[in-house]
Protein backbone atom coordinates (compact mmCIF):
# COMPACT_ATOMS: atom_id res chain seq x y z
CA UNK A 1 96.92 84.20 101.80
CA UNK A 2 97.52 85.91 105.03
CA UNK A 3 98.88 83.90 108.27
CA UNK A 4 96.00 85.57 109.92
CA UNK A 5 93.39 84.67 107.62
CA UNK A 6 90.63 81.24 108.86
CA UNK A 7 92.11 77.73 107.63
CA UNK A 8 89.30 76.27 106.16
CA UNK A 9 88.90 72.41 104.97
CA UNK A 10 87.09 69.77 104.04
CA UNK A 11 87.01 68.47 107.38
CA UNK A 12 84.52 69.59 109.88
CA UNK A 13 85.52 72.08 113.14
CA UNK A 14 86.35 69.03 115.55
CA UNK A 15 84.43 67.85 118.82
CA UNK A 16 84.81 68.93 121.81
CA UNK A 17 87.91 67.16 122.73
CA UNK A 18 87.36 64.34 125.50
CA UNK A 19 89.38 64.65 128.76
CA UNK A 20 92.08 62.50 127.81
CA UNK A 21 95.51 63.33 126.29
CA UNK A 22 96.14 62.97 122.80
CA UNK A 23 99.62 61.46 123.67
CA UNK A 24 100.70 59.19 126.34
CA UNK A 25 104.18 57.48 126.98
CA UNK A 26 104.95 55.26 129.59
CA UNK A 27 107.98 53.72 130.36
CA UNK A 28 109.88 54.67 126.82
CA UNK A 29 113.08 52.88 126.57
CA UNK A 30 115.39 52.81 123.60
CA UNK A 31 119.51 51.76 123.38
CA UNK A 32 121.15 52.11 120.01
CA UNK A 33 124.13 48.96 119.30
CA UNK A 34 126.95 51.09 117.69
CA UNK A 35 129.82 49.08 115.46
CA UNK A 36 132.47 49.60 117.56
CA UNK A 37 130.09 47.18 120.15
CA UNK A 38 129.23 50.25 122.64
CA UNK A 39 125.46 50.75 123.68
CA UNK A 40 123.63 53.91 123.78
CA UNK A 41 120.54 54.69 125.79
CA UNK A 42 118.99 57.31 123.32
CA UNK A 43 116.26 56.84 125.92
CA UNK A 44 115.74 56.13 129.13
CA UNK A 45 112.18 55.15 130.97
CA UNK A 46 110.61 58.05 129.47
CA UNK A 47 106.84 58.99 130.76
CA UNK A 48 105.00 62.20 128.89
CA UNK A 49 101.48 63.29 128.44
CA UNK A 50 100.83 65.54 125.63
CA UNK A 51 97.63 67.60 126.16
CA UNK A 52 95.31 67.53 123.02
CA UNK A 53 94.73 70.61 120.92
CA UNK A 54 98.07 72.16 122.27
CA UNK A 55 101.50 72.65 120.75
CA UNK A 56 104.31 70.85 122.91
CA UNK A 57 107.82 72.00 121.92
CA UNK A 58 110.69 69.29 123.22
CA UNK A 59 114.02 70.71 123.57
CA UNK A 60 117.21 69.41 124.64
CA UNK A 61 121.19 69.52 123.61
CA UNK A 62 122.30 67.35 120.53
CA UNK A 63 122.43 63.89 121.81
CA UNK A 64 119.80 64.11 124.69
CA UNK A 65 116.93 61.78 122.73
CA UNK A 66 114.75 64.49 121.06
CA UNK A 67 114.44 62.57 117.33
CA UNK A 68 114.17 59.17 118.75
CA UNK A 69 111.68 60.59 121.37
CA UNK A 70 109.41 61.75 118.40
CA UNK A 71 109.92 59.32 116.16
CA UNK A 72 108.15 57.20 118.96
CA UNK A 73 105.23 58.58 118.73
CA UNK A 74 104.65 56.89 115.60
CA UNK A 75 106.95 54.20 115.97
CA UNK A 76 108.94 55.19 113.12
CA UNK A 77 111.69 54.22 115.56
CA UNK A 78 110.34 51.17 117.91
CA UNK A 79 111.05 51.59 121.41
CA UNK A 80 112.77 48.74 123.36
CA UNK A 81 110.66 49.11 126.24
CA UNK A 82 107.22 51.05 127.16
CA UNK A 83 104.00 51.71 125.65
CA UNK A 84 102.89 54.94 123.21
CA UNK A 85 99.18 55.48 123.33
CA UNK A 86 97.73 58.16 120.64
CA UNK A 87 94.06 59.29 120.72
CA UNK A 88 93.25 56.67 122.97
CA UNK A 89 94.71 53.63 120.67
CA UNK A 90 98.00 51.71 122.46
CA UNK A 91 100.11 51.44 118.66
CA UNK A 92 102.71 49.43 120.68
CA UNK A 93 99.53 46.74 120.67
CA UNK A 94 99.23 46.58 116.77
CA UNK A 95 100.10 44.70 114.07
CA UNK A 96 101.71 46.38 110.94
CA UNK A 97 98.62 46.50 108.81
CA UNK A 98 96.50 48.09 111.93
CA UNK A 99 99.80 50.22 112.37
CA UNK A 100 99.79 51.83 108.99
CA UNK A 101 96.16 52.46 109.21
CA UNK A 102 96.36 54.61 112.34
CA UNK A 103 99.47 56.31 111.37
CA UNK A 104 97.31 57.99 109.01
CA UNK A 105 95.91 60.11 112.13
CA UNK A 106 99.75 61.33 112.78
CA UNK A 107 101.36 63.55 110.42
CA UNK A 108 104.75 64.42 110.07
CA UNK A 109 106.99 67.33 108.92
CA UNK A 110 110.98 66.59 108.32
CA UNK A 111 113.83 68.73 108.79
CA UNK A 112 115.01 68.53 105.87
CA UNK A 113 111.54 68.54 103.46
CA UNK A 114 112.02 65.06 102.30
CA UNK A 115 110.20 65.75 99.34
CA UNK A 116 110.01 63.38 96.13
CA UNK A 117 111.73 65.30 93.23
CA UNK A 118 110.59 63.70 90.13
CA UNK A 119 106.96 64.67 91.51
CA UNK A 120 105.39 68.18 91.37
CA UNK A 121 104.02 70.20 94.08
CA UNK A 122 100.48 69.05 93.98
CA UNK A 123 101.50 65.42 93.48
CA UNK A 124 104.04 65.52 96.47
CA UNK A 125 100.94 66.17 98.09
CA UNK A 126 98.67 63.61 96.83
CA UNK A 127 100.88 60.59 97.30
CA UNK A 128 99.62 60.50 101.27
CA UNK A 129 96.69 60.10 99.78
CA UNK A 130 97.27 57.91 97.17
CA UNK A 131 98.41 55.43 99.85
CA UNK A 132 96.19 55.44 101.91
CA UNK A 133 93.65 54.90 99.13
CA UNK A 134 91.72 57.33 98.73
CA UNK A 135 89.82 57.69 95.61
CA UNK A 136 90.97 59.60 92.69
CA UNK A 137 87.87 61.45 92.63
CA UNK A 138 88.85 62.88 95.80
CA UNK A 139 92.53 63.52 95.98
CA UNK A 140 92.62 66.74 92.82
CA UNK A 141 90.04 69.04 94.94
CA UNK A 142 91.83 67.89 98.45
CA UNK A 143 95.49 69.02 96.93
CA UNK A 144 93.82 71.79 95.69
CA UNK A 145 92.34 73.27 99.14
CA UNK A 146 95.58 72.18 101.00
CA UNK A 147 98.03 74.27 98.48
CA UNK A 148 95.05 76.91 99.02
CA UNK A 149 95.92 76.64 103.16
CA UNK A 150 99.51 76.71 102.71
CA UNK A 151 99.76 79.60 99.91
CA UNK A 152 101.29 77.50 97.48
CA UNK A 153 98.61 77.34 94.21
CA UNK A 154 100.69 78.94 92.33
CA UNK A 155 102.85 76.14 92.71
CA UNK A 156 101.30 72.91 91.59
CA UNK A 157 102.96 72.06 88.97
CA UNK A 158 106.51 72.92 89.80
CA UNK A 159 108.97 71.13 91.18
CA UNK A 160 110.65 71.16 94.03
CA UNK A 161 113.67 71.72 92.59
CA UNK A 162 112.19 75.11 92.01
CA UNK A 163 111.12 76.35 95.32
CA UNK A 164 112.52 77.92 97.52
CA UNK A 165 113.57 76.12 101.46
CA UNK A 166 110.22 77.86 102.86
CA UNK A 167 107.97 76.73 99.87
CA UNK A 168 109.55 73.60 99.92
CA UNK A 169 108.35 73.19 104.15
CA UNK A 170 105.09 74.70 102.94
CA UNK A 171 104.31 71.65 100.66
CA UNK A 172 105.84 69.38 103.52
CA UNK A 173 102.68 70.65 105.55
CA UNK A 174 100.57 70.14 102.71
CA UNK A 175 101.42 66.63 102.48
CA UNK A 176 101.56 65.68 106.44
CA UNK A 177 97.96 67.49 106.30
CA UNK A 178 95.98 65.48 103.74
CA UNK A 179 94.77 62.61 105.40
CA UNK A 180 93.28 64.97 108.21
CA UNK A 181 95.84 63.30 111.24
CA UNK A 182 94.95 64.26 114.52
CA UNK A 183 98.00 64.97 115.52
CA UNK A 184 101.31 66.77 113.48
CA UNK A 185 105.00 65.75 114.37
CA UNK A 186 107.37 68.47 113.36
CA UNK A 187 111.07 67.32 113.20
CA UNK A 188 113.30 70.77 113.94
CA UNK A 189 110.87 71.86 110.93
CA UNK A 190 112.43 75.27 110.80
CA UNK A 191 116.05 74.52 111.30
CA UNK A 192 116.88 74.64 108.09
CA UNK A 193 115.21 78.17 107.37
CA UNK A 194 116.37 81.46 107.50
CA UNK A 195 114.45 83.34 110.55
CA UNK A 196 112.70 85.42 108.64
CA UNK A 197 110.66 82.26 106.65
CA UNK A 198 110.93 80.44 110.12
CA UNK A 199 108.86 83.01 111.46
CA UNK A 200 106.46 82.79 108.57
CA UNK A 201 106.01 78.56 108.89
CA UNK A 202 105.63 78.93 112.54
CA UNK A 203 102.81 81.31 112.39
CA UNK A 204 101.07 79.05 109.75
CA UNK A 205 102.16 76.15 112.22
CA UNK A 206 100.01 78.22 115.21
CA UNK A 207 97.14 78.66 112.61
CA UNK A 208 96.74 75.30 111.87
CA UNK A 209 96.73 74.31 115.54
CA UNK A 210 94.67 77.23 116.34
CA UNK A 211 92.03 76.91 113.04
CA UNK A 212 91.61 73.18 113.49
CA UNK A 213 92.29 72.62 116.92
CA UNK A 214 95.01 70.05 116.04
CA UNK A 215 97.55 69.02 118.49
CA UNK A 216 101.76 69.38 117.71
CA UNK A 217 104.26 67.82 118.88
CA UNK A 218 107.38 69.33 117.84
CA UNK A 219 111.28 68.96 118.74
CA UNK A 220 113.87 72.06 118.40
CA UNK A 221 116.87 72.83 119.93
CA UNK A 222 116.07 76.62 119.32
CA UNK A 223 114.24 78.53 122.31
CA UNK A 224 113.47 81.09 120.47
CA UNK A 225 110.98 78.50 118.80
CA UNK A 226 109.51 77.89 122.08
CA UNK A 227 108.54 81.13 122.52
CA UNK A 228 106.97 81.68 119.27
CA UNK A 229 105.05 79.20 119.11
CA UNK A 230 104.12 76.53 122.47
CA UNK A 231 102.00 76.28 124.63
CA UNK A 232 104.36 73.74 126.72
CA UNK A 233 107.80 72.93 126.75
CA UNK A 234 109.99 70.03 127.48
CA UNK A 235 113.06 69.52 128.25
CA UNK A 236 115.02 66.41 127.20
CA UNK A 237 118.69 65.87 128.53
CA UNK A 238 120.46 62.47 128.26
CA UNK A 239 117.34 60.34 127.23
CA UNK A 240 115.70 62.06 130.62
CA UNK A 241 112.63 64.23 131.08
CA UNK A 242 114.52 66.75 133.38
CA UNK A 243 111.95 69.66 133.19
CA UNK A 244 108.62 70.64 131.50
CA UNK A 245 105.55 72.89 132.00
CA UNK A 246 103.95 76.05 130.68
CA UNK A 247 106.47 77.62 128.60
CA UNK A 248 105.40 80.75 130.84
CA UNK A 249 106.55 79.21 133.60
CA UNK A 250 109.58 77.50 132.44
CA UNK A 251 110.71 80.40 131.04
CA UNK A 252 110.13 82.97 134.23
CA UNK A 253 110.84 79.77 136.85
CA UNK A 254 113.65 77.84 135.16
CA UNK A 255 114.19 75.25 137.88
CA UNK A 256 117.25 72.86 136.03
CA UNK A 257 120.66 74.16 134.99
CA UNK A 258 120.47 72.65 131.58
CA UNK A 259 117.30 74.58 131.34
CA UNK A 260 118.31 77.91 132.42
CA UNK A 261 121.46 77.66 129.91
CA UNK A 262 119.39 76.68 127.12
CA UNK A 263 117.75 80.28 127.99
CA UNK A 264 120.46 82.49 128.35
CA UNK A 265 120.21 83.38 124.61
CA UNK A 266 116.66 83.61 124.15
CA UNK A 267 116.29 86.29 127.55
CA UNK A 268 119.81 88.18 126.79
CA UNK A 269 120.72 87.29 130.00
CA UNK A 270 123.84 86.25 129.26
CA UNK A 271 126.69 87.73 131.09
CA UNK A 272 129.30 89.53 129.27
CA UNK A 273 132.87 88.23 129.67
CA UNK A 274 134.44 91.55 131.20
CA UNK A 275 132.09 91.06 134.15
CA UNK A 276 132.53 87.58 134.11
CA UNK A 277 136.14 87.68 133.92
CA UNK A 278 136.08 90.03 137.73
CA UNK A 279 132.99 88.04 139.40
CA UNK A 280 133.66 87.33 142.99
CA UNK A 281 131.47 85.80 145.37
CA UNK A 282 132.05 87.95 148.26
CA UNK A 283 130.69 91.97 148.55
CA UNK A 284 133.00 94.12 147.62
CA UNK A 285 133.60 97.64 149.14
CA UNK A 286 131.84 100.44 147.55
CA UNK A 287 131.23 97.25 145.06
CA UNK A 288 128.05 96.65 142.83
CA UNK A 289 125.83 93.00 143.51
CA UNK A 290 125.01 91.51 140.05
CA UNK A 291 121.45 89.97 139.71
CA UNK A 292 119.84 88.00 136.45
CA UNK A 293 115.64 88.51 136.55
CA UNK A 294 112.99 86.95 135.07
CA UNK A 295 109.21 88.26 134.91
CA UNK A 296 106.26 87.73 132.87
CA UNK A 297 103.37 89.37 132.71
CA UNK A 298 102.43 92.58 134.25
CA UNK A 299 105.66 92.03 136.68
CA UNK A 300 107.67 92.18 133.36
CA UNK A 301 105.85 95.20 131.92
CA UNK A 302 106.62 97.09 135.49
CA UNK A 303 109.48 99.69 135.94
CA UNK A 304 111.48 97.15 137.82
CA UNK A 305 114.77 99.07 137.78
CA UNK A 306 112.81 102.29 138.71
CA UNK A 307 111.14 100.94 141.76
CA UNK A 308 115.03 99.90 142.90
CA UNK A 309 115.69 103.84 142.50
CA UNK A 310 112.98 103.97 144.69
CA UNK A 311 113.87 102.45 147.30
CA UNK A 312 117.20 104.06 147.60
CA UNK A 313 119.04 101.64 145.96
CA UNK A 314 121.06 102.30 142.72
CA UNK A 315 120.43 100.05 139.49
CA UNK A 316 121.50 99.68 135.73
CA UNK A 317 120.36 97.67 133.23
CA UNK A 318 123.94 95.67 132.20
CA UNK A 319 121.87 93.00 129.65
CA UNK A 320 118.48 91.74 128.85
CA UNK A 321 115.39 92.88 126.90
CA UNK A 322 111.65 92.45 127.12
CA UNK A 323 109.90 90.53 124.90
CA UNK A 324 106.63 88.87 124.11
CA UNK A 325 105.72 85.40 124.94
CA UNK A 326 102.41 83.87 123.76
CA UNK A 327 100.38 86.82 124.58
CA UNK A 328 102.15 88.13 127.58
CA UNK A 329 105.58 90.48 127.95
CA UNK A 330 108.72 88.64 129.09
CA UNK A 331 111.48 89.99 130.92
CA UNK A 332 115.38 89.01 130.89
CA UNK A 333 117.68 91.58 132.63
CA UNK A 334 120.93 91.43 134.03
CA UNK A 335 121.63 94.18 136.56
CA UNK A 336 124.06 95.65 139.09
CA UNK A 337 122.77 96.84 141.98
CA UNK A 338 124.50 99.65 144.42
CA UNK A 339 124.09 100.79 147.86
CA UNK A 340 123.45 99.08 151.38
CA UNK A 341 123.81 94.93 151.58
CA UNK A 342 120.44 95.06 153.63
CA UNK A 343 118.56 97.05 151.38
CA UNK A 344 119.62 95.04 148.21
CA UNK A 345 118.67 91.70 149.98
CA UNK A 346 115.37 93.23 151.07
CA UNK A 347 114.45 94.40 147.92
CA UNK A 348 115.95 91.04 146.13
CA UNK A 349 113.45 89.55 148.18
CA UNK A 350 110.60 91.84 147.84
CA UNK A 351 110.63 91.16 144.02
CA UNK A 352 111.00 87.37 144.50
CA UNK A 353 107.32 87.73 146.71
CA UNK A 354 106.13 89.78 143.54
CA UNK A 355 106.64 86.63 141.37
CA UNK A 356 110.08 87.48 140.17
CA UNK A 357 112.68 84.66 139.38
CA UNK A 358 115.95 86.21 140.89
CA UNK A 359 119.52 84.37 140.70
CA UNK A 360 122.83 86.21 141.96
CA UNK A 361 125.68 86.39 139.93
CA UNK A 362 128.35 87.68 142.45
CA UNK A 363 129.80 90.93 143.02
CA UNK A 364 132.01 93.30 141.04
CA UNK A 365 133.56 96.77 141.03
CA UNK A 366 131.74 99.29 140.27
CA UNK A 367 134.28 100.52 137.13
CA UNK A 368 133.77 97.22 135.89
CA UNK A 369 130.28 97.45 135.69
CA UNK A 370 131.09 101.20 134.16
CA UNK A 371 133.73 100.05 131.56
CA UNK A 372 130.63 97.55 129.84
């Protein structure tokens, strides 16, 4: 089955969604008691809306509340403090039985498959089902067009045992798909993958979100990820919501530090030690100005270095590529920059008016720049 082909279910196309968010969370507070007797504030007055029929990527350095944050949403983990409202229902309000029943609505995909292994494919699968009772009648043909979805029908009645880490997320999708949830949790689903079967889940992750208009919340702390696959992105540091937004926009318009280290990677903007190593912060005679850009859309897809040339004004490409993200081209460049301090500023500034998201590095020799 190709990633490109229709998903199609037993459920019908969905409504057309109501204004509201399929996610709100107000106020989310949780501490974890370690042995030793210290306290940790996993997290820390957290608010979030997560727009329905989206897919909402939550980011963040190990430690910083991502896991707890998502396991929230279903109150897997309980928060200490705040409320967690899903498709209009406040589950912080509910008693367990009333709890169980609307966790049905929220599926869930593990890092690490969490699959049963004395059970085959197709009955990993059914066992949602199972308990939430639905009838037997039911549950064969509903396995059946889920392994259908996820390529897998070849599969039923292996084991997991036998699959491989990609088949074994496949079936993990199966199974948080069955009930027909509103809304998928993904817990760093592709983590465990090599990149070229992460690429293949996340484009069946975009199907299903696209197909059936189904809204995901998922955590990584991959921005590569991000770009694949969300629509928004938000970043998580210290329990903290300290940036979020398009992922266009955090991506060309980074505006926190742990944000705009977090992309270094992902835009090859990273600078290379040799330059690092000979940065100064002052102009240096006959000297080349170091600049890190970011662009997207037709900005990106200009001839940015060629309209420096232009204007008298000498640049080379030291790092960077251009890339896609979503549907539009991203650009990451490091460059040094030669000639007159005026001109550089003016032009520094002319791209910044033309939507361009411009830090400077420092300064360096120009055989520095020549020796990379």
């Amino acid at each position: 089955m190709s990633d490109m082909d229709p998903i199609v279910t037993g459920q019908d196309a969905p409504d057309a969604a109501p204004p509201m968010g399929m996610v709100r969370l107000a106020g989310i507070a949780k501490t974890f008691h370690g042995k030793d007797g210290r306290t940790v504030a996993a997290l820390a007055g957290v608010d979030l809306d997560i727009p329905r029929g989206g897919i909402t990527a939550i980011v963040g350095p190990s430690g910083a509340g991502k896991s707890s944050l998502l396991r929230a949403v279903n109150l897997l983990e309980r928060p200490d403090a705040g409320t967690v409202i899903v498709g209009g229902r406040d589950l912080t309000a509910l008693d367990e039985e009333s709890l169980r029943r609307a966790r049905q609505s929220i599926g869930m995909i593990f890092q690490h498959f969490n699959l049963l292994a004395n059970r085959t494919v197709a009955g990993n699968v059914a066992l949602s089902l199972e308990l939430a009772g639905w009838p037997a009648a039911k549950i064969g043909p509903r396995v059946a067009e889920l392994l259908t979805l996820v390529g897998l029908t070849d599969k039923a009645t292996q084991y997991p045992a036998a699959l491989s880490g990609g088949q074994k997320q496949r079936v993990g999708i199966a199974r948080a798909l069955a009930p027909n949830p509103q809304l998928l949790l993904c817990d760093e689903a592709t983590s465990a993958l090599d990149p070229e079967t992460t690429r293949s889940i996340l484009a069946l992750i975009r199907r299903i979100n696209r197909d059936l208009g189904l809204t995901v919340l998922l955590i990584t702390h991959e921005m590569a990820v991000v770009r694949e696959v969300a629509d928004q992105v938000v970043v998580l540091e210290a329990g903290r919501i300290i940036e979020q937004g398009p992922v266009a926009q955090v991506f060309a318009h980074p505006a926190h530090a742990t944000t705009r280290r977090f992309l270094l990677g992902e835009t090859g903007t990273e600078l290379p030690d040799h330059l690092t190593n000979r940065l100064s912060p002052a102009p240096l005679a006959g000297g080349a100005t170091l600049i890190r850009l970011h662009a997207v859309g037709e900005l990106a897809a200009s001839p940015l270095l060629s309209d420096l040339g232009a204007a008298g004004i000498g640049a080379r490409l030291v790092a960077g590529r251009v890339q896609t993200l979503g549907d539009q081209p991203f650009a990451g460049l490091i460059a040094a920059l030669t000639g007159e301090g005026a001109a550089i500023d003016a032009a520094i500034q002319q791209l910044r008016a033309r939507g361009a998201e411009i830090e400077v590095l420092g300064h360096v020799a120009t055989d520095a720049v020549a020796a990379g």
